[in-house]
Structures are given as C-alpha cells and as structure tokens.
N, C-alpha and C. Protein backbone atom coordinates (compact mmCIF):
# COMPACT_ATOMS: atom_id res chain seq x y z
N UNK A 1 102.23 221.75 -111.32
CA UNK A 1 101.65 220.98 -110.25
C UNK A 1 102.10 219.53 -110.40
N UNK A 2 102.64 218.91 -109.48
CA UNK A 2 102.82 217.44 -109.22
C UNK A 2 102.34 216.79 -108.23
N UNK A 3 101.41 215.65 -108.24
CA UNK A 3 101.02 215.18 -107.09
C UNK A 3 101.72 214.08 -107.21
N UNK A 4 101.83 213.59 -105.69
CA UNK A 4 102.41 212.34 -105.36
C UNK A 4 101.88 211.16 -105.31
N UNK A 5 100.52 211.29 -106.13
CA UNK A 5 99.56 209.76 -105.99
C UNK A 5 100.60 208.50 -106.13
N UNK A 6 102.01 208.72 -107.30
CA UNK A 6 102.76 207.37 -107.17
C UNK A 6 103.27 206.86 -105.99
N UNK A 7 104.15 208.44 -105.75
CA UNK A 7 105.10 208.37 -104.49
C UNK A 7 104.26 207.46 -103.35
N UNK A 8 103.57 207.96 -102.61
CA UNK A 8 102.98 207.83 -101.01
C UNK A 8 102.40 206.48 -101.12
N UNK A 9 101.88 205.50 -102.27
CA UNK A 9 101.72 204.34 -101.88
C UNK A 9 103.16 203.44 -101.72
N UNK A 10 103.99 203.89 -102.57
CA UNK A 10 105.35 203.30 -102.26
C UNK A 10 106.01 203.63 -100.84
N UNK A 11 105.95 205.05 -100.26
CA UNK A 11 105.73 205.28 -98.77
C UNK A 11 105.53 204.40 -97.73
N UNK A 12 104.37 204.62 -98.06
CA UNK A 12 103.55 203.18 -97.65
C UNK A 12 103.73 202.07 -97.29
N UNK A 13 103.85 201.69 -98.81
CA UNK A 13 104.70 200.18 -98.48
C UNK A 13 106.08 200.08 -97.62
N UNK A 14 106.94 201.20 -97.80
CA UNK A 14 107.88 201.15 -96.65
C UNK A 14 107.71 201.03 -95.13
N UNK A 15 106.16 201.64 -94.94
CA UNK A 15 106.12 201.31 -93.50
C UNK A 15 106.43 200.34 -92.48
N UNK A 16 106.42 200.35 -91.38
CA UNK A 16 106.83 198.66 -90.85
C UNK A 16 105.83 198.08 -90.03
N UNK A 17 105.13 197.73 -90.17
CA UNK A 17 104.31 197.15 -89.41
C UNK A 17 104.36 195.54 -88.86
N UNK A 18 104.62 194.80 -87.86
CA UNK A 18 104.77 194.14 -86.92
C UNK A 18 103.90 192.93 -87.94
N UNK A 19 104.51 192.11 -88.86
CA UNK A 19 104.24 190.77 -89.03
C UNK A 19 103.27 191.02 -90.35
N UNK A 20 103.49 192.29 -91.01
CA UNK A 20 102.26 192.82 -91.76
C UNK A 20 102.72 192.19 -93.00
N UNK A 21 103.19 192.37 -94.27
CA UNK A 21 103.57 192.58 -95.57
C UNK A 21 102.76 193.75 -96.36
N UNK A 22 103.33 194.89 -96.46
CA UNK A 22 102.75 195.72 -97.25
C UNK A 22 102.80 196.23 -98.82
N UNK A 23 102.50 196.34 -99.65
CA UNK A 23 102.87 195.99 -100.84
C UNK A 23 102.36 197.68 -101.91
N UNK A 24 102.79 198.14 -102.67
CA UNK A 24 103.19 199.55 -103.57
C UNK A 24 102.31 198.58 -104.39
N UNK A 25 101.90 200.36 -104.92
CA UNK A 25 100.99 199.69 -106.58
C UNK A 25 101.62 198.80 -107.56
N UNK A 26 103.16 198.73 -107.65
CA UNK A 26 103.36 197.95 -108.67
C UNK A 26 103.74 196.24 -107.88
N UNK A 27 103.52 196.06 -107.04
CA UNK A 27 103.51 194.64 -106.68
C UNK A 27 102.05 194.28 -105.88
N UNK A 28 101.16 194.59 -106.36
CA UNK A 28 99.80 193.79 -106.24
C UNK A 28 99.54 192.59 -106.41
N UNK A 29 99.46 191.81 -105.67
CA UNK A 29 99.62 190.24 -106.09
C UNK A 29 98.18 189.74 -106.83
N UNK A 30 98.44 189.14 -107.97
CA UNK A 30 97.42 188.15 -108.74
C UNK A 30 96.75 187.15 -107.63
N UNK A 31 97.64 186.54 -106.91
CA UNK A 31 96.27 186.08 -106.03
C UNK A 31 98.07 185.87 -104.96
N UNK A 32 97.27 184.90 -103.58
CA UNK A 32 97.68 185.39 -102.18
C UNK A 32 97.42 183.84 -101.59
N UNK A 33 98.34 183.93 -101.10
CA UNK A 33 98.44 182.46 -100.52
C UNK A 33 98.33 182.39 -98.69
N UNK A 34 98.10 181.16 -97.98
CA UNK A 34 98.47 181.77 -96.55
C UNK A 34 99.77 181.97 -95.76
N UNK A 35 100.68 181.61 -96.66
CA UNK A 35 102.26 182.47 -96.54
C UNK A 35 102.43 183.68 -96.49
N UNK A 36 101.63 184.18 -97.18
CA UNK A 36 101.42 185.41 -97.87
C UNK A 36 101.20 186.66 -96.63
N UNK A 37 99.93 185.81 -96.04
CA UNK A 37 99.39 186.33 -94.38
C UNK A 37 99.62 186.79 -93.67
N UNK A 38 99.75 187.94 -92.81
CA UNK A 38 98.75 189.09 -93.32
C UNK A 38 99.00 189.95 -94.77
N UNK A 39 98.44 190.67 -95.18
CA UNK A 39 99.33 191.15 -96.33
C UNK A 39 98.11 192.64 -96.35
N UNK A 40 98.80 193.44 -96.84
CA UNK A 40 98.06 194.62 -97.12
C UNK A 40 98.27 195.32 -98.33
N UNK A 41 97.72 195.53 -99.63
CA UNK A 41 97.92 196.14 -100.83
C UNK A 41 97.20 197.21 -101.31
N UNK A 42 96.84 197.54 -102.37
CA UNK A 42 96.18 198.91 -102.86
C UNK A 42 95.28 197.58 -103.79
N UNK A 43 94.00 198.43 -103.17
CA UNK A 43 92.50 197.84 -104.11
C UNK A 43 92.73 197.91 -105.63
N UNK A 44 92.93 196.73 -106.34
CA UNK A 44 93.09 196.97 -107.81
C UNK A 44 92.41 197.95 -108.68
N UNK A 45 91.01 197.35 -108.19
CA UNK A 45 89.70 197.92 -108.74
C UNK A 45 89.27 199.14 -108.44
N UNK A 46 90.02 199.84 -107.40
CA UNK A 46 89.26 201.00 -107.02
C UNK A 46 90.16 201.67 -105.80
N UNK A 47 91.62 202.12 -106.52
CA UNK A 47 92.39 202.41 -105.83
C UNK A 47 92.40 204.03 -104.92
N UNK A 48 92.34 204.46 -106.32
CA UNK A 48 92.27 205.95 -105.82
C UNK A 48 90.75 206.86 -106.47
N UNK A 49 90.02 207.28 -105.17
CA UNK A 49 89.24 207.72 -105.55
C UNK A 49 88.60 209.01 -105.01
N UNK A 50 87.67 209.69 -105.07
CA UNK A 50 87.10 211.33 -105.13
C UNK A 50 88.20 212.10 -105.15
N UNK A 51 88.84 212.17 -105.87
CA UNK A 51 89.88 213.15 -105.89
C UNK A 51 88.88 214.61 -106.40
N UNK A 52 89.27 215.28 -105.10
CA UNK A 52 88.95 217.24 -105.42
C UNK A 52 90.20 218.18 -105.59
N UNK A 53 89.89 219.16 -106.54
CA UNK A 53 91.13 219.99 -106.37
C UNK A 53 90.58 221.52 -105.79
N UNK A 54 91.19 222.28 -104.66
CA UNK A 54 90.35 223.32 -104.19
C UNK A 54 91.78 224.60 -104.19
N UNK A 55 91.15 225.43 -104.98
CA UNK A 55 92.54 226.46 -104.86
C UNK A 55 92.83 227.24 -103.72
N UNK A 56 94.20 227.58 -103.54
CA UNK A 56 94.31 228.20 -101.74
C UNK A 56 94.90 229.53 -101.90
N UNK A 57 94.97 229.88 -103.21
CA UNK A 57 95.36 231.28 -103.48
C UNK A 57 94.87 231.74 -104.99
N UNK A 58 95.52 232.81 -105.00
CA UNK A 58 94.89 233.39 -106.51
C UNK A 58 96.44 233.11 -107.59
N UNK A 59 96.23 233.22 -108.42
CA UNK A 59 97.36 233.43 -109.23
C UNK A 59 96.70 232.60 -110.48
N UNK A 60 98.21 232.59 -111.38
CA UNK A 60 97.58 231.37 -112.57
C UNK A 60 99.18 230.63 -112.61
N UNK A 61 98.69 229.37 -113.45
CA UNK A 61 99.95 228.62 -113.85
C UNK A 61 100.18 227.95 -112.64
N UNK A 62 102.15 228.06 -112.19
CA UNK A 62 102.66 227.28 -111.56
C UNK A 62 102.25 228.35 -110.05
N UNK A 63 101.66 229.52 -110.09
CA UNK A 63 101.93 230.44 -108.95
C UNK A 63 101.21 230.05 -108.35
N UNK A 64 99.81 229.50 -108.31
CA UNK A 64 98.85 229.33 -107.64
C UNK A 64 98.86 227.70 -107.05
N UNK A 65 98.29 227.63 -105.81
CA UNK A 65 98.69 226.61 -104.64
C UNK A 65 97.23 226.44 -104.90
N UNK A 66 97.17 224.78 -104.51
CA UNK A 66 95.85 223.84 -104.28
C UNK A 66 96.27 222.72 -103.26
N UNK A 67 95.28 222.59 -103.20
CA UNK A 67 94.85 221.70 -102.18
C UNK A 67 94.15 220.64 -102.70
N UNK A 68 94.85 219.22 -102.67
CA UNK A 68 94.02 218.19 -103.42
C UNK A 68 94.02 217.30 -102.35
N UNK A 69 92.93 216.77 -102.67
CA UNK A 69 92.55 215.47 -101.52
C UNK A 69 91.79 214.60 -102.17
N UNK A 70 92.18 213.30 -101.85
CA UNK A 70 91.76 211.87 -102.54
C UNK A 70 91.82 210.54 -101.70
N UNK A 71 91.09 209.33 -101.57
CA UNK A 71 90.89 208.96 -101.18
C UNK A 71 91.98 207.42 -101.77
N UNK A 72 92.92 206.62 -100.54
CA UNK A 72 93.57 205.55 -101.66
C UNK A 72 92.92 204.43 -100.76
N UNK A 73 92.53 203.00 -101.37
CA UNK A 73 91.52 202.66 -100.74
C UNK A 73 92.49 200.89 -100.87
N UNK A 74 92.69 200.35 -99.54
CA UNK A 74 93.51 198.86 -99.35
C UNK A 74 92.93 197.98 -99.38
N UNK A 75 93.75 196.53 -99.56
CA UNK A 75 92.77 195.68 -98.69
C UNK A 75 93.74 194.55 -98.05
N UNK A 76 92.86 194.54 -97.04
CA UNK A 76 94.00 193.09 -95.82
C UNK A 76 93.78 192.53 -95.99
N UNK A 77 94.38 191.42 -96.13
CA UNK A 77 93.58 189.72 -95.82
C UNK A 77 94.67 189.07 -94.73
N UNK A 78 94.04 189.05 -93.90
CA UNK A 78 94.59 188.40 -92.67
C UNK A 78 94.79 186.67 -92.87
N UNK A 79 93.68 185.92 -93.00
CA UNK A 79 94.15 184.80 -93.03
C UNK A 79 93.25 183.75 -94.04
N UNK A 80 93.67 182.82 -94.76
CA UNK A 80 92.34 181.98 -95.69
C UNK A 80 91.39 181.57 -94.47
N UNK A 81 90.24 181.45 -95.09
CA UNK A 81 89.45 181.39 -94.47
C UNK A 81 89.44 179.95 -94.09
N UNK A 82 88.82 179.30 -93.01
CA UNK A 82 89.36 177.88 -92.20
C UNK A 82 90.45 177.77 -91.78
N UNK A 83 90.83 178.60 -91.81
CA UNK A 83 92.59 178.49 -91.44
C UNK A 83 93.25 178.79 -89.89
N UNK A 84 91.96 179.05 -89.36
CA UNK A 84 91.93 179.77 -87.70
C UNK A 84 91.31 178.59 -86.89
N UNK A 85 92.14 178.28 -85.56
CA UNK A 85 91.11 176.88 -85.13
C UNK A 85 90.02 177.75 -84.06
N UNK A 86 90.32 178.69 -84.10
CA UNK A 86 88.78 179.31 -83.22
C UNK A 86 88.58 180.96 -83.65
N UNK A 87 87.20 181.30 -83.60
CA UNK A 87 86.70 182.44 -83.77
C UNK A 87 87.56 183.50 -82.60
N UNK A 88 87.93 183.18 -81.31
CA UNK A 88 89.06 184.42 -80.81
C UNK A 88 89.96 184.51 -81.33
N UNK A 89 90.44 183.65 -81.94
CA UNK A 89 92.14 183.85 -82.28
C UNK A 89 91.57 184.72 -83.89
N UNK A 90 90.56 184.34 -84.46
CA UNK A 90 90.75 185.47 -85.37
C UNK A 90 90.17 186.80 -85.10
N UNK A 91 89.57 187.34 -84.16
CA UNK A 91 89.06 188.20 -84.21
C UNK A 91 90.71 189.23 -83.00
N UNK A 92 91.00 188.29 -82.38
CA UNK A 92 92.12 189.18 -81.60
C UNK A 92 93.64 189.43 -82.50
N UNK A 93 93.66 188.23 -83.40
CA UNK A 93 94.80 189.02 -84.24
C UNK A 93 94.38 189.67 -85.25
N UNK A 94 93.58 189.53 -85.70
CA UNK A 94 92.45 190.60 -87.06
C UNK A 94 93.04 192.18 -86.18
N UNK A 95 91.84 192.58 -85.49
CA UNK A 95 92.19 193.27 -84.61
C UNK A 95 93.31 194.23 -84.78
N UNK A 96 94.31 192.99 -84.00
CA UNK A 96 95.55 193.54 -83.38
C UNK A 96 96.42 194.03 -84.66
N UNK A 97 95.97 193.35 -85.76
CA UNK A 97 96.91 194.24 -86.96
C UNK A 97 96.42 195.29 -87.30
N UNK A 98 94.80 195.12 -87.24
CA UNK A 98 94.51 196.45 -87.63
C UNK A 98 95.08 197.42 -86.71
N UNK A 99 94.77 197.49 -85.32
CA UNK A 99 95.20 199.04 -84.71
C UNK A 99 96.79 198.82 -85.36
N UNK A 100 97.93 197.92 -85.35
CA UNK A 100 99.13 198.44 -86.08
C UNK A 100 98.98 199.11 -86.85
N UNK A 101 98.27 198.89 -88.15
CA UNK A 101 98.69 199.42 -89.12
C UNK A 101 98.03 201.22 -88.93
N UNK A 102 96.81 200.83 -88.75
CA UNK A 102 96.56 202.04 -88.00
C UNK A 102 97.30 203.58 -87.40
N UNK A 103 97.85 202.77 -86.44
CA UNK A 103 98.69 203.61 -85.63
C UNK A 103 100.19 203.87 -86.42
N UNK A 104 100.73 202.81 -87.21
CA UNK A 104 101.52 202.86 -88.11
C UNK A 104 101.29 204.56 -89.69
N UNK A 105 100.20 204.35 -89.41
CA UNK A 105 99.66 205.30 -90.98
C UNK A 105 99.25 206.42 -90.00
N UNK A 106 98.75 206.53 -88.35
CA UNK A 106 98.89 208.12 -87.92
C UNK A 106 100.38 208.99 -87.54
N UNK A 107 101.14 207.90 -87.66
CA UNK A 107 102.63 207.97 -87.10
C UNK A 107 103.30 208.54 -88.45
N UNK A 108 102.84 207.91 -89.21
CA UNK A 108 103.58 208.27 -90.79
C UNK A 108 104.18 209.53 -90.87
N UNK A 109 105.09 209.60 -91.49
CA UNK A 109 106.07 210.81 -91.57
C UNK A 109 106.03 211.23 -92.98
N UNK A 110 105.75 211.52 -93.32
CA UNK A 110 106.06 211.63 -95.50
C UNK A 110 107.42 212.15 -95.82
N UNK A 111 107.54 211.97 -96.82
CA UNK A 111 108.96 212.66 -97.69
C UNK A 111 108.81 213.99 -97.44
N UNK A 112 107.76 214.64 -97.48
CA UNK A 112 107.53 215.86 -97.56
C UNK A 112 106.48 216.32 -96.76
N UNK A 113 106.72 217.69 -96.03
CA UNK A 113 105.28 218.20 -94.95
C UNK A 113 104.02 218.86 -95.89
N UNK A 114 104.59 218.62 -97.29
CA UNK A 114 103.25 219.19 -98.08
C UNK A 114 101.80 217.89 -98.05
N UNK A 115 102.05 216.81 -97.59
CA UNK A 115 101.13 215.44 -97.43
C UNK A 115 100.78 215.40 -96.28
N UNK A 116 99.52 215.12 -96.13
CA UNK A 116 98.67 214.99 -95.17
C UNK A 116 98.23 213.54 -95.10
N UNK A 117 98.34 212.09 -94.13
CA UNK A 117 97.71 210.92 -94.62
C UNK A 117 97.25 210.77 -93.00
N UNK A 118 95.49 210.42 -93.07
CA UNK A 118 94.74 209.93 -92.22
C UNK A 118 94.08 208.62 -92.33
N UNK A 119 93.95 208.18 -91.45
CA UNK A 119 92.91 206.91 -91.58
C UNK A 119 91.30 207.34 -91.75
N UNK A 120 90.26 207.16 -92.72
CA UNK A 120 89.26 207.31 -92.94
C UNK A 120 88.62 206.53 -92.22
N UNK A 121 88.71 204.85 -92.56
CA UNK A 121 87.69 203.94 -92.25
C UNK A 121 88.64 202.37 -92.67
N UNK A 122 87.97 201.48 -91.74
CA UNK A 122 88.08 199.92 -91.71
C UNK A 122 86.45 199.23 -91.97
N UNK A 123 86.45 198.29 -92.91
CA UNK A 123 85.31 197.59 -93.03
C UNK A 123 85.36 196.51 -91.81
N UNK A 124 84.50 196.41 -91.63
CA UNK A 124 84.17 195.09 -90.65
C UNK A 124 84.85 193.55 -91.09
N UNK A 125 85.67 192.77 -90.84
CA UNK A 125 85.81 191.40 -90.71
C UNK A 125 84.78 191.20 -91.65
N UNK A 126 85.07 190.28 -93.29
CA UNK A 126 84.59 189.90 -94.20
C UNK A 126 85.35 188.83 -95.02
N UNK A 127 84.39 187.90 -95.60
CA UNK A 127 85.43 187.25 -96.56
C UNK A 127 85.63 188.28 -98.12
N UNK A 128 87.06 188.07 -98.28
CA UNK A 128 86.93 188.65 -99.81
C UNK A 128 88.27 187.43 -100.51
N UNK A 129 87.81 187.73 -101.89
CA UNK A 129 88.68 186.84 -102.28
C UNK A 129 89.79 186.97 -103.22
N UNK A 130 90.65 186.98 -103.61
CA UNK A 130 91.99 187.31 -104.19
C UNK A 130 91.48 186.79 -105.97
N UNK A 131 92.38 186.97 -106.50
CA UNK A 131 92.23 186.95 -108.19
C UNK A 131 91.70 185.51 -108.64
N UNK A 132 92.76 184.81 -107.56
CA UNK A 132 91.65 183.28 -107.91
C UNK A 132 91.07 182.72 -107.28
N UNK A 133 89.88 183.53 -106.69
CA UNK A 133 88.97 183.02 -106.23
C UNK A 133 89.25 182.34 -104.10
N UNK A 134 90.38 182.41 -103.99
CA UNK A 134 91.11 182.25 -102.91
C UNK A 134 90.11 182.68 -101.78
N UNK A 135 89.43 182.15 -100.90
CA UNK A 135 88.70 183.13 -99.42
C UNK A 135 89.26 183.38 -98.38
N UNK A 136 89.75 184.72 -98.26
CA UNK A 136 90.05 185.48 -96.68
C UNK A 136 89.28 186.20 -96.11
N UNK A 137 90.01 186.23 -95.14
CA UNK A 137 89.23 187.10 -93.45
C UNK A 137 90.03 188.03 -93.98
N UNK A 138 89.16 188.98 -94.49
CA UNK A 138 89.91 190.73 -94.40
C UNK A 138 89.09 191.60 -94.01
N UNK A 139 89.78 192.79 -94.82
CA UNK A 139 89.13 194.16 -94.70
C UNK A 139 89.30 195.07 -95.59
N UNK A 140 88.61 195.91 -95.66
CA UNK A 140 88.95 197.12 -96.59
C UNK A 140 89.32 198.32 -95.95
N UNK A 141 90.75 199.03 -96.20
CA UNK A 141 90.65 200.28 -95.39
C UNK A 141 91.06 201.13 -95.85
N UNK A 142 89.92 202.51 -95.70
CA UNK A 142 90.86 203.98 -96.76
C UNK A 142 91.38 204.66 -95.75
N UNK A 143 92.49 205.52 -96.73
CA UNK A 143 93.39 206.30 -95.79
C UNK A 143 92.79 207.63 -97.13
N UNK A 144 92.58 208.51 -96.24
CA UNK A 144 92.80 209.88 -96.91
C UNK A 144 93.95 210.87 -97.09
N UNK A 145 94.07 211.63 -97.83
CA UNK A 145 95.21 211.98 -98.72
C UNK A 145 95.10 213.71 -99.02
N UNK A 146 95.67 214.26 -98.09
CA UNK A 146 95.45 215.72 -98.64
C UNK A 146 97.04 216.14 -98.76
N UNK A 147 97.20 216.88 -100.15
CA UNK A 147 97.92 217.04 -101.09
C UNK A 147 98.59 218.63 -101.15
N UNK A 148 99.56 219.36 -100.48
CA UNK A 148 99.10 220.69 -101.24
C UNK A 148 100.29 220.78 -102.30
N UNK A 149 99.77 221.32 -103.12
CA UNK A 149 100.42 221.42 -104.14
C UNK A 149 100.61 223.08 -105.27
N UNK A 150 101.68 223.47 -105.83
CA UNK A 150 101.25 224.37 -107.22
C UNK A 150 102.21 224.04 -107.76
C-alpha cells in the first residue's frame, strides 16, 4: 500500500490559481509578508487529519484494496490586516479568491484516477497570524482526500 499524502499537496501547489501563490509541504513559510499576498499553504499545526482506512475487498497483503480518506487542512491569508482602504474591497477580493481556488481544487485532475479531492469547508474571514506574530485577513480551508489504494 502507498498513499500519496506527499504527492497531492505538491499537486496542489501546482495548481494555478489567478493571483494566488500556492505553496507544498516543504515550502511553508516561517512567516508572510504583504508581497507574499494572497498565499495559500498546508496548516503547519494540523495538516493532515482523521485519516480512516476502510477495506473494499477481501484478501491479505498487497491483494486487498482500501479505501483511505483524510482530511488536508490550508490556510489563506489574503492580506495584513490594515492593509485594505475599505471593508468591500476586502470582502469582494477575499471572496473572489476563494471561489478560485475553489473551483480550481473541483477542477483538479490528479496524477492518478485512484484520488478523489473535494472541498470540505472555508472558515469565515478571520484574523490569523503567521510565525511572527504578523495579522491577516484569512481563512482556513479543508479539502478532503479519498485514497484508493492496495
């Protein structure tokens, strides 16, 4: 059995999304500047999570097929916070990246038709803050991950 938990965030990051910067587990930035802006990465703290494994046949060893599904969990930061001269302009480009990326991750194609990747959920417009302490307008968003595999 091999899962692709490495592969598909690097995937990922290949996507293209319209003004985005998307970034693979191994370039997580220590902290984020407003150059940086928009930017989308994998949650340090709590990247990949409920992973289940459910079997889809009988056998043992390599013969037998599963079905794994796990949860990989991002986060945006659209812009430092004060950095917007009015509450529309952030809430319409907030927004407008999200449905990209969105529609970007239902569009997704994988390396392989054994991957399944959906959008779970977007947190609401929040400040969060980068490694040093930095404040953005982001979000948190999981994409779900079903796996089949033997």
């Amino acid at each position: 059995m091999t899962l692709n938990i490495v592969n598909i965030p690097n995937e990922i990051a290949k996507m293209s999304v319209s003004g985005v910067t998307i970034k693979d587990i191994d370039q997580i930035p220590q902290f984020v500047t407003g150059r940086n802006c928009p930017i989308l990465f994998p949650r340090p703290d709590n990247f990949a999570t409920g992973m289940t494994f459910t079997p889809d046949s009988y056998g043992v060893g390599s013969g037998r097929k599963w079905s794994v599904r796990y949860s990989l969990n991002y986060i945006f930061l659209y812009a430092p916070v004060g950095s917007m001269r009015s509450l529309s302009n952030l809430f319409s480009g907030f927004y407008t990246k999200i449905g990209l990326i969105m529609d970007a991750v239902i569009a997704y194609q994988t390396v392989t038709e054994a991957i399944d990747i959906s959008p779970q959920a977007v947190s609401n417009i929040e400040v969060i803050a980068d490694g040093k302490d930095n404040q953005f307008y982001g979000a948190f968003i999981v994409l779900n991950v079903l796996e089949y595999v033997n």
